[in-house]
C-alpha atoms as a PDB file:
ATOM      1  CA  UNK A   1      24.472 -47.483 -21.956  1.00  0.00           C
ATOM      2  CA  UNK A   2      24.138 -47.263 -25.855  1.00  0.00           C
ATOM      3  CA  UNK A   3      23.130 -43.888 -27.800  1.00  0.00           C
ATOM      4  CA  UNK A   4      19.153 -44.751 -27.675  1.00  0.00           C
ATOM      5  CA  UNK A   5      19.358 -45.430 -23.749  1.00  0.00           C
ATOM      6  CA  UNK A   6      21.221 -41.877 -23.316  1.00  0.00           C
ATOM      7  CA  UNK A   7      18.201 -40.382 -25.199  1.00  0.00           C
ATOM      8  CA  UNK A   8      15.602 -42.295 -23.598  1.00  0.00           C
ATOM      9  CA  UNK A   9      17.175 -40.944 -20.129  1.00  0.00           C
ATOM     10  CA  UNK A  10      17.998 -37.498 -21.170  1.00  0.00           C
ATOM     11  CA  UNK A  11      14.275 -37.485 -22.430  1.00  0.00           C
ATOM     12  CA  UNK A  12      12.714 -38.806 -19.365  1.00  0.00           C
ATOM     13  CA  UNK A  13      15.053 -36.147 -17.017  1.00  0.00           C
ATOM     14  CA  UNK A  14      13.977 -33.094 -19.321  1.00  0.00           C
ATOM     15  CA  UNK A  15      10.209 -34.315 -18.698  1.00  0.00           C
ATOM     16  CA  UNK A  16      10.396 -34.494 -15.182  1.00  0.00           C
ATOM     17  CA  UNK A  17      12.065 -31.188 -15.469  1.00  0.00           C
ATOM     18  CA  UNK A  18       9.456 -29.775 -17.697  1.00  0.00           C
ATOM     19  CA  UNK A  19       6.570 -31.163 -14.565  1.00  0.00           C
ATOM     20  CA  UNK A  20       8.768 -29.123 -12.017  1.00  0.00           C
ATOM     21  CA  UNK A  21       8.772 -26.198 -13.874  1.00  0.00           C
ATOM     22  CA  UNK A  22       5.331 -26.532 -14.624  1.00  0.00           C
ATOM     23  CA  UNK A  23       3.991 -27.352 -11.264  1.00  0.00           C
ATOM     24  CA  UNK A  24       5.769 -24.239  -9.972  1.00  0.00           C
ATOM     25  CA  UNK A  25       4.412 -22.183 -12.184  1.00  0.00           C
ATOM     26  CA  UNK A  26       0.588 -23.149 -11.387  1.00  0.00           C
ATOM     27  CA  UNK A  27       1.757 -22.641  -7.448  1.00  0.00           C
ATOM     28  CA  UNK A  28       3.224 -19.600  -8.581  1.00  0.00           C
ATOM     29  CA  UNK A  29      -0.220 -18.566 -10.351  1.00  0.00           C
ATOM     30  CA  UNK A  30      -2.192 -19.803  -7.456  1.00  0.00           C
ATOM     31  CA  UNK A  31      -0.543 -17.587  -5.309  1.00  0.00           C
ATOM     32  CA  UNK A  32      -0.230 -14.822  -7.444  1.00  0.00           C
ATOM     33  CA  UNK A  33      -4.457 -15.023  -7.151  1.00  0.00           C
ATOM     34  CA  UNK A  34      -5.234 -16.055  -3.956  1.00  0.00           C
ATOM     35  CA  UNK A  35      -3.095 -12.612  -2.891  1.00  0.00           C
ATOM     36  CA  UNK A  36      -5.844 -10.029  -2.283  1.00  0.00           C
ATOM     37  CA  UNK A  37      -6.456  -7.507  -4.755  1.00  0.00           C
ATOM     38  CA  UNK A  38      -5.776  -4.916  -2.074  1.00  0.00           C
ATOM     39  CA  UNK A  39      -3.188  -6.084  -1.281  1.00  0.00           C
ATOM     40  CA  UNK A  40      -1.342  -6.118  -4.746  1.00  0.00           C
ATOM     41  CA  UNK A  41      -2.776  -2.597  -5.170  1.00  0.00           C
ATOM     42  CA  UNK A  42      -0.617  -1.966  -2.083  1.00  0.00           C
ATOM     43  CA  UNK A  43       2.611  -2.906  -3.702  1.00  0.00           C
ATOM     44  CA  UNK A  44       1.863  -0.945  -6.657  1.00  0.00           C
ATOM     45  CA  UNK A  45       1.366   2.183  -4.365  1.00  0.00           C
ATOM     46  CA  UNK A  46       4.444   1.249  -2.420  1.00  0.00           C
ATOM     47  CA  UNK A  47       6.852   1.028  -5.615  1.00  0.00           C
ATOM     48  CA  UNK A  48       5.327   4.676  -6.467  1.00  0.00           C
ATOM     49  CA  UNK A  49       5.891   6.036  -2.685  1.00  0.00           C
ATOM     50  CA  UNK A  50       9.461   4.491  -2.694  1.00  0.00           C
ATOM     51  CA  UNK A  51      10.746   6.184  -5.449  1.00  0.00           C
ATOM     52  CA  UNK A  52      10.028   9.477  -4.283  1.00  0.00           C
ATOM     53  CA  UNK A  53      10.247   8.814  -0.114  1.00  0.00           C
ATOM     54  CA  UNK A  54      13.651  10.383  -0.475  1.00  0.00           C
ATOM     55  CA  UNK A  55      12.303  13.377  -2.268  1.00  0.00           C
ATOM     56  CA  UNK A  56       9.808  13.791   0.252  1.00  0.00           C
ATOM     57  CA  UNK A  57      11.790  13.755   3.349  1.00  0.00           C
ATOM     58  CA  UNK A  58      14.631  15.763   1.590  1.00  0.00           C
ATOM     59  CA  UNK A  59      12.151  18.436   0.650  1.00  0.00           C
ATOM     60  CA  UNK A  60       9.837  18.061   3.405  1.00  0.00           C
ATOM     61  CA  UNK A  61       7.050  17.430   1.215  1.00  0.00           C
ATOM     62  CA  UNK A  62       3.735  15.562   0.681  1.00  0.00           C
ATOM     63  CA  UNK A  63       3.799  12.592  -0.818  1.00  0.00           C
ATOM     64  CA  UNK A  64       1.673  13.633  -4.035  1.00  0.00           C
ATOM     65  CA  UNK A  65       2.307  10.718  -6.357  1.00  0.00           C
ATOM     66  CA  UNK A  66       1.958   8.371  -3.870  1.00  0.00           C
ATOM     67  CA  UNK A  67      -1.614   9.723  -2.655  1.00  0.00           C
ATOM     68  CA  UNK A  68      -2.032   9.940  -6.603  1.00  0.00           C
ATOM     69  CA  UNK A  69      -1.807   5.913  -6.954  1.00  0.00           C
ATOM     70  CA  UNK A  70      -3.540   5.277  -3.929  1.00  0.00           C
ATOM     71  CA  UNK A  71      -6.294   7.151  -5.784  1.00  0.00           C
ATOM     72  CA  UNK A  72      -5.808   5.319  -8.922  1.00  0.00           C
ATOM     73  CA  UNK A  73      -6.248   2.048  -6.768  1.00  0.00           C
ATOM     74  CA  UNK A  74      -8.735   3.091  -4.957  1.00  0.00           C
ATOM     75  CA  UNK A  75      -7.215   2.939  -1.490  1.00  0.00           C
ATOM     76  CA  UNK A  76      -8.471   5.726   0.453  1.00  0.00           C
ATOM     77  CA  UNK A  77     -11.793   3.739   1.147  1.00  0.00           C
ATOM     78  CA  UNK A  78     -10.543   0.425   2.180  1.00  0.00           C
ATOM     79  CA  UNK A  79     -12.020   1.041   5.492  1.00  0.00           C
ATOM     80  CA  UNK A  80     -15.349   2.376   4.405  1.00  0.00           C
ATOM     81  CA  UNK A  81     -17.799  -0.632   4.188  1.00  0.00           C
ATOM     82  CA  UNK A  82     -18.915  -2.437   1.103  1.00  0.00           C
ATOM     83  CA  UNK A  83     -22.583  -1.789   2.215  1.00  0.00           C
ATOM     84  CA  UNK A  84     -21.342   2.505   1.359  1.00  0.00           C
ATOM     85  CA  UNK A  85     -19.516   1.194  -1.948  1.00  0.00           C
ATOM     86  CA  UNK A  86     -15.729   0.524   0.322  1.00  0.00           C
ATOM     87  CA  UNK A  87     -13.503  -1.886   0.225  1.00  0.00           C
ATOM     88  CA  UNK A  88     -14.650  -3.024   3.545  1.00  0.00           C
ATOM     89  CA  UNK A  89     -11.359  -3.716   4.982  1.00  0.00           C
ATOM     90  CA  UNK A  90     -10.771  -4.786   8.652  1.00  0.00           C
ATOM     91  CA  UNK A  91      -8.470  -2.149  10.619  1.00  0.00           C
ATOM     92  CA  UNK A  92      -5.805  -5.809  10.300  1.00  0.00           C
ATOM     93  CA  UNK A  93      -5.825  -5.321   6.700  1.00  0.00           C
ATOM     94  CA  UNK A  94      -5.434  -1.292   6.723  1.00  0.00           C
ATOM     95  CA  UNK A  95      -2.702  -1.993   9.237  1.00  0.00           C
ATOM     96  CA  UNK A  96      -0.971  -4.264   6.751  1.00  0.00           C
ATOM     97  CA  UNK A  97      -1.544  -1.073   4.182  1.00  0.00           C
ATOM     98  CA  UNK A  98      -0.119   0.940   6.251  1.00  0.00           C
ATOM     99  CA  UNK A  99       2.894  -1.551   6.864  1.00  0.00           C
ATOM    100  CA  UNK A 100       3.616  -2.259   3.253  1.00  0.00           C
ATOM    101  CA  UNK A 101       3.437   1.141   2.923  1.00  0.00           C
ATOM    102  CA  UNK A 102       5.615   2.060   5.855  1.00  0.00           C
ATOM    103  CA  UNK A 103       8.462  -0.061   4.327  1.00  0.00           C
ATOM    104  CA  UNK A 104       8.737   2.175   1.206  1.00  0.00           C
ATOM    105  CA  UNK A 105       7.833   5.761   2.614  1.00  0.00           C
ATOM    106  CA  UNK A 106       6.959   6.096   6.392  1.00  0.00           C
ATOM    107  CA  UNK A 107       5.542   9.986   5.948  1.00  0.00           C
ATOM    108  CA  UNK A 108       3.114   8.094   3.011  1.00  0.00           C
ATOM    109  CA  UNK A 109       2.006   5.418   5.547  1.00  0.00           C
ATOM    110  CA  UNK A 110       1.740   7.899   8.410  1.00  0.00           C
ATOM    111  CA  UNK A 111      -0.802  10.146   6.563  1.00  0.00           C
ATOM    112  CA  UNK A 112      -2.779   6.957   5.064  1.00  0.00           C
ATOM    113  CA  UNK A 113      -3.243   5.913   8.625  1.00  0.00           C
ATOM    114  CA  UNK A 114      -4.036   9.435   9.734  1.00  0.00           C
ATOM    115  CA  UNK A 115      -6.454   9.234   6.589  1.00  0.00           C
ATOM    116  CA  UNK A 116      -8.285   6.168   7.764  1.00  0.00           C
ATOM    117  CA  UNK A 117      -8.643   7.118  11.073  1.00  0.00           C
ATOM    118  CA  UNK A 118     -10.911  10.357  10.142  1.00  0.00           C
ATOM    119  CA  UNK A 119     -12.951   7.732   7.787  1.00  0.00           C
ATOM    120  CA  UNK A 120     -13.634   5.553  10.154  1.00  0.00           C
ATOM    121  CA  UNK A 121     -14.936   8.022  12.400  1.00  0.00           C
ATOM    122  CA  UNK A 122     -16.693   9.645   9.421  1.00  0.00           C
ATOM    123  CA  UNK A 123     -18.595   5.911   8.776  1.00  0.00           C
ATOM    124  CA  UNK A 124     -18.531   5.012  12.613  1.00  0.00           C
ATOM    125  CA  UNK A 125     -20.489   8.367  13.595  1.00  0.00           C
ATOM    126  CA  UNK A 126     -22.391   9.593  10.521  1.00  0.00           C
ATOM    127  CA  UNK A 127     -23.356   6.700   8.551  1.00  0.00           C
ATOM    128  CA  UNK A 128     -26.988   6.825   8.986  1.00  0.00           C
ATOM    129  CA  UNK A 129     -27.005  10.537   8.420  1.00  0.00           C
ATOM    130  CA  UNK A 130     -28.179  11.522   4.988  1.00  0.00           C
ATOM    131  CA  UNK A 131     -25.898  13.732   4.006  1.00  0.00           C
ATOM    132  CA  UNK A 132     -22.708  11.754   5.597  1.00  0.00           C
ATOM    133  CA  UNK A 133     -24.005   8.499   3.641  1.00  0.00           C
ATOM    134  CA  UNK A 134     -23.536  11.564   0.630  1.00  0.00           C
ATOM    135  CA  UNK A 135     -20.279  12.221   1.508  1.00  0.00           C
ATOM    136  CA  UNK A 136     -19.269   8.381   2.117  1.00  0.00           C
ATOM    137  CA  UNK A 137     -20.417   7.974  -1.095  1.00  0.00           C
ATOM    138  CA  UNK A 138     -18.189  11.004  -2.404  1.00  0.00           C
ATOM    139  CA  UNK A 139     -15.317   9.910  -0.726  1.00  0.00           C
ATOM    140  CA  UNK A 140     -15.548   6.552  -2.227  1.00  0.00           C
ATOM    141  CA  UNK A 141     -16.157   7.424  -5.831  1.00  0.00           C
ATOM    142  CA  UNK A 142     -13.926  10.101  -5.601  1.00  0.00           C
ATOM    143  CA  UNK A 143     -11.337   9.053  -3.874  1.00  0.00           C
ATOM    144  CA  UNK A 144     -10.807  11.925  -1.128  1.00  0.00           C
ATOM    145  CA  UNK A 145      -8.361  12.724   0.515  1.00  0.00           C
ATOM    146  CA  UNK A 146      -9.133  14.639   3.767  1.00  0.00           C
ATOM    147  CA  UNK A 147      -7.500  18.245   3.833  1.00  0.00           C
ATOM    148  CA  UNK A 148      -6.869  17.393   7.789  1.00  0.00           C
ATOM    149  CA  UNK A 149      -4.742  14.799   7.033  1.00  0.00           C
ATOM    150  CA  UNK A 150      -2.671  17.410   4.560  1.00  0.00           C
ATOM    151  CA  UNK A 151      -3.169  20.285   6.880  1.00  0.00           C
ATOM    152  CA  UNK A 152      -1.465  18.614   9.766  1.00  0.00           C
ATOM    153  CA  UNK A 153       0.931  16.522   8.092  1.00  0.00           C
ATOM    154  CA  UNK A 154       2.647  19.696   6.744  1.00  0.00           C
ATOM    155  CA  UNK A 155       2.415  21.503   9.703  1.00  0.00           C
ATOM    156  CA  UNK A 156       4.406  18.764  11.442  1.00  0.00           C
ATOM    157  CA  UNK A 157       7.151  18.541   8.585  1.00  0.00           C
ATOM    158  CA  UNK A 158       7.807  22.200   9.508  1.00  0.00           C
ATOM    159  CA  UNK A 159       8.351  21.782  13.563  1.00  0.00           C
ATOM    160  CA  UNK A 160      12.197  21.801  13.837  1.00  0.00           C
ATOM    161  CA  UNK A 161      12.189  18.282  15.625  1.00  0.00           C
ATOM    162  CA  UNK A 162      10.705  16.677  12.432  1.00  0.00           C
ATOM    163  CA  UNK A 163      13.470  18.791  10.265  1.00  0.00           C
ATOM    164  CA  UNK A 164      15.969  17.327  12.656  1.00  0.00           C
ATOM    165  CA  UNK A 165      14.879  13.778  12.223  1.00  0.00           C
ATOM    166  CA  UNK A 166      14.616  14.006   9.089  1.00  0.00           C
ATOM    167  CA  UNK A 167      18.567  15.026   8.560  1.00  0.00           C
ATOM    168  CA  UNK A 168      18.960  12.268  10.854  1.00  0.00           C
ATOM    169  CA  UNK A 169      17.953   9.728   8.866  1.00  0.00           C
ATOM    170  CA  UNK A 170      19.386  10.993   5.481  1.00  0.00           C
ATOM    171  CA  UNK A 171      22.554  11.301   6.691  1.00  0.00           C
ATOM    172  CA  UNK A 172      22.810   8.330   8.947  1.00  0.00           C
ATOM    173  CA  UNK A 173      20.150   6.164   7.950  1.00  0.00           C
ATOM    174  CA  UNK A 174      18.891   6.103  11.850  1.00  0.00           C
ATOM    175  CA  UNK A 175      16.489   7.918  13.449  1.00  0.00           C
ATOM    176  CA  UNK A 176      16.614  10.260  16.393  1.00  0.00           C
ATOM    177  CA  UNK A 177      15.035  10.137  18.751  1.00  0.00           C
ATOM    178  CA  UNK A 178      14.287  13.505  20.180  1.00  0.00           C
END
């Protein structure tokens, strides 16, 4: 091979490099989009809830800025219908929430499934109900969150089992089961 060959090779390998680089970065884009919105907004909400999960089972204490970005992304009305201004999530896709969310704070995914519970019984029962379409509506522009859900997730941090599984799983990194 002469100097002009070398280049003319060199050339062609750095263009078919350039196309793989390229074509991974359009797959990477068309991913990157065809991943719901809801689903991104999860894994913001689950970076927040991770960095203070040890916090909050240390100090046996709710999850605040992770119910603060689930506000910000509008999460506590996935189940509420898109007919009452919801997301209009299937109980699959709040499951998934609840999953994603699981994997970065487990007492943040527990009270976001306790949370969508009440709603759906709010929207199952009441929906037709004037002033429960009001509240819907409320509780989608506001972004409640359900004092129940608080209420009883703080009583249970205080029973001594919960304490105990708690220290479990800070000091060993497995639960108990008691």
């Amino acid at each position: 091979m002469n100097a002009s060959t070398d280049v003319a090779v060199l050339a062609a390998v750095k263009a078919e490099d350039a196309a793989v680089v390229a074509a991974q970065i359009v797959e990477d884009v068309r991913q990157a989009s065809a991943e719901p919105t809801w689903l991104a907004a999860t894994r913001r909400v689950a970076q927040v809830a991770a960095v203070h999960a040890a916090a909050v089972d240390r100090d046996a204490r709710f999850p605040v800025e992770a119910f603060e970005a689930m506000r910000r992304e509008r999460l506590l009305s996935a189940m509420i219908p898109a007919t009452l201004g919801g997301a209009g999530l299937t109980l699959a896709e709040v499951a998934r929430i609840c999953e994603t969310l699981a994997r970065a704070c487990s007492s943040t995914a527990m009270v976001y499934a306790m949370h969508q519970s009440q709603v759906a019984c709010i929207v199952d029962q009441g929906h037709a109900i004037p002033w429960q379409r009001e509240m819907i509506a409320r509780l989608v522009d506001e972004q409640w969150l359900l004092d129940l859900e608080r209420k009883h997730f703080m009583e249970l941090l205080a029973t001594e089992k919960t304490q105990a599984r708690i220290e479990q799983m800070l000091k060993t990194g497995k639960p108990l089961r008691n």
